[in-house]
N, C-alpha and C. Protein backbone atom coordinates (compact mmCIF):
# COMPACT_ATOMS: atom_id res chain seq x y z
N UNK A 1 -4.57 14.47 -18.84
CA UNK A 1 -3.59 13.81 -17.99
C UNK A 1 -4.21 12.52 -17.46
N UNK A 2 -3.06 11.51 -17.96
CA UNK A 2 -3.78 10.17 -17.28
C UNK A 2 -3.94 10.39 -15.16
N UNK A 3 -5.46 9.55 -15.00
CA UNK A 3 -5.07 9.46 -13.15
C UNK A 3 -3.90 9.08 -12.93
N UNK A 4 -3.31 8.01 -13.41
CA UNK A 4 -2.14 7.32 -12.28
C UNK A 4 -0.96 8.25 -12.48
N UNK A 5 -0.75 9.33 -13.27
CA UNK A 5 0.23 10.37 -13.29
C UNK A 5 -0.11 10.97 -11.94
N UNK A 6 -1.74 11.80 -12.47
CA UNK A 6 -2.49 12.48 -11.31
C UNK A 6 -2.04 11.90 -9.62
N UNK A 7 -2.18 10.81 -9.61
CA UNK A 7 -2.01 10.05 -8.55
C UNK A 7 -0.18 10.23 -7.72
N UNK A 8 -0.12 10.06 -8.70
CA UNK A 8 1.85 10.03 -8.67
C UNK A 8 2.15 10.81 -7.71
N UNK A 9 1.71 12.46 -8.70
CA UNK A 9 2.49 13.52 -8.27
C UNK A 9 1.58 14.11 -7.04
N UNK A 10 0.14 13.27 -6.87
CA UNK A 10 -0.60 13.67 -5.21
C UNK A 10 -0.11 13.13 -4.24
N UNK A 11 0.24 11.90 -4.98
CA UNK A 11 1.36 11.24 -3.65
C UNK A 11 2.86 11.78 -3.33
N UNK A 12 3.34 12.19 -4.13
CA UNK A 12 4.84 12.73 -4.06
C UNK A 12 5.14 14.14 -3.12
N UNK A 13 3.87 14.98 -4.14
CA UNK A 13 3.97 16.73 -3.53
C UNK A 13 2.86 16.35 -2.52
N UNK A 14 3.06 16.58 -1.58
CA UNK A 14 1.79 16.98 -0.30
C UNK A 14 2.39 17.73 0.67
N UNK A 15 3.02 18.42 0.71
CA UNK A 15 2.90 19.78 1.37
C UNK A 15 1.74 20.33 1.57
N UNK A 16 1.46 20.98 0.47
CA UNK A 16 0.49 21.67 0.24
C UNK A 16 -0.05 22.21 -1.25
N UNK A 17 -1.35 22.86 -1.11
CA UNK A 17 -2.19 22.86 -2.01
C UNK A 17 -1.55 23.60 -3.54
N UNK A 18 -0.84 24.44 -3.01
CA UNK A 18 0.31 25.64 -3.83
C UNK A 18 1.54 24.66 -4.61
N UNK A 19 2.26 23.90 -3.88
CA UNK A 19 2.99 23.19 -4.22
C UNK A 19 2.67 21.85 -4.81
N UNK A 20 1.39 21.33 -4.80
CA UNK A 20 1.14 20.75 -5.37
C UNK A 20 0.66 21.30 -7.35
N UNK A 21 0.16 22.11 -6.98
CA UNK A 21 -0.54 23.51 -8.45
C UNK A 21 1.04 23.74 -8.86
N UNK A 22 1.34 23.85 -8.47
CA UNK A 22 3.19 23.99 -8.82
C UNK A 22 4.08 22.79 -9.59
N UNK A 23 3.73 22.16 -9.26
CA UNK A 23 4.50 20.77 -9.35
C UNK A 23 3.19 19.99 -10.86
N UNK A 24 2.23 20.26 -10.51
CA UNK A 24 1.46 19.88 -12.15
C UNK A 24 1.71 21.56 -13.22
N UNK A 25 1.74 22.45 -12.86
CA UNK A 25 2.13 23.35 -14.08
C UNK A 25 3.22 22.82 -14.20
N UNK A 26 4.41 22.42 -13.86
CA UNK A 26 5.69 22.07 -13.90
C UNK A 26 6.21 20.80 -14.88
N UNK A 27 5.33 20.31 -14.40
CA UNK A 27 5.11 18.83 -15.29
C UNK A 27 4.47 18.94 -17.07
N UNK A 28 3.46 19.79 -17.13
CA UNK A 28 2.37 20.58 -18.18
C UNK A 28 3.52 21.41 -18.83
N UNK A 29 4.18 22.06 -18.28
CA UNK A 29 5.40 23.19 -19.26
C UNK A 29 6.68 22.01 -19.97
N UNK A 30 6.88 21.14 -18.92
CA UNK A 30 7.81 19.99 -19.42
C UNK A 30 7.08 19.35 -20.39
N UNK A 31 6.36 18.73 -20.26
CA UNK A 31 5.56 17.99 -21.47
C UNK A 31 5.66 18.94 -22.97
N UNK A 32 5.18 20.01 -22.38
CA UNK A 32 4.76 20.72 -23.72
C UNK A 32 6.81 21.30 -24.63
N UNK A 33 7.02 21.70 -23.65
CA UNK A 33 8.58 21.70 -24.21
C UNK A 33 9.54 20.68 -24.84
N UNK A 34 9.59 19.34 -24.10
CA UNK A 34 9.72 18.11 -24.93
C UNK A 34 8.55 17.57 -26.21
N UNK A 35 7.70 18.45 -26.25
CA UNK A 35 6.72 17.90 -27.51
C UNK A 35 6.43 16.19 -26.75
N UNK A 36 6.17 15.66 -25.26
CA UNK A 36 5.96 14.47 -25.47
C UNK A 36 4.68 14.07 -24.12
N UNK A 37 4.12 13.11 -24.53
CA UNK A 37 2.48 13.36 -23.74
C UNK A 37 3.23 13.34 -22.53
N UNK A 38 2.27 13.43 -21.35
CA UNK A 38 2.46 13.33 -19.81
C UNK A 38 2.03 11.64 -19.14
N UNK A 39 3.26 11.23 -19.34
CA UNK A 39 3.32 9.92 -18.45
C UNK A 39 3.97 9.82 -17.15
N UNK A 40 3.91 9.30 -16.03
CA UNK A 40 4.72 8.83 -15.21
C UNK A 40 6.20 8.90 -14.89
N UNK A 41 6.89 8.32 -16.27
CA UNK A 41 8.19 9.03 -16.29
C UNK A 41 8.34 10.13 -16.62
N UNK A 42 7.70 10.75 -17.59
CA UNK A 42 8.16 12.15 -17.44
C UNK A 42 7.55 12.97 -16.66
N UNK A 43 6.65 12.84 -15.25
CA UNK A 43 6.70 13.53 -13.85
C UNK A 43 7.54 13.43 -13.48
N UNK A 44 8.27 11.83 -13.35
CA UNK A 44 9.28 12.05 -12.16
C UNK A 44 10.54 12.86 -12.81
N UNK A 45 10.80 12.81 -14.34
CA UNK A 45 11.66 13.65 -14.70
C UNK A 45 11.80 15.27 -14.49
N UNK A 46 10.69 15.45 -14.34
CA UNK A 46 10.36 17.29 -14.74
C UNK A 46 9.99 17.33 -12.93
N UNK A 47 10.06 16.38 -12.27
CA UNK A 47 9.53 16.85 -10.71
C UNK A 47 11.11 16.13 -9.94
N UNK A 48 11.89 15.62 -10.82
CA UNK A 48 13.27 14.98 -10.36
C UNK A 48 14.35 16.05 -8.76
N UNK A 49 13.98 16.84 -9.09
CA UNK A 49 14.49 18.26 -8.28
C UNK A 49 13.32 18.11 -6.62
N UNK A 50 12.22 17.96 -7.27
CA UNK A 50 10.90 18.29 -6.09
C UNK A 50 10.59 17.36 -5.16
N UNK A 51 10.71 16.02 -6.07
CA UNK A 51 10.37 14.72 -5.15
C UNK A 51 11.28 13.78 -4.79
N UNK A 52 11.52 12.89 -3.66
CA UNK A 52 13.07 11.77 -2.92
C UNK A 52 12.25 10.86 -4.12
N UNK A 53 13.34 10.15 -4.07
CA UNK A 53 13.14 8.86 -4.81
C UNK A 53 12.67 7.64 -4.00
């Protein structure tokens, strides 16, 4: 996983430590189901539900 994804979704989910582990398996199951790497847009797609715009 590129950092600035990493970065993204540390900035987005901060609740907490759970919901953050949540929100990258989430992203990791999306990727792998679309067959397409993990960029930026597709966090905010697969985290579209989790994070305000």
């Amino acid at each position: 996983m590129n950092k600035d994804v990493a970065f993204f979704i540390a900035e987005h989910v901060n609740s907490d430590i759970r919901e953050l582990e949540g929100a990258l398996c989430r992203v990791r199951a999306y990727s792998k189901f679309h067959r397409r790497p993990i960029t930026i847009d597709l966090a905010k797609k697969a985290l579209r539900d989790c994070i305000a715009n």
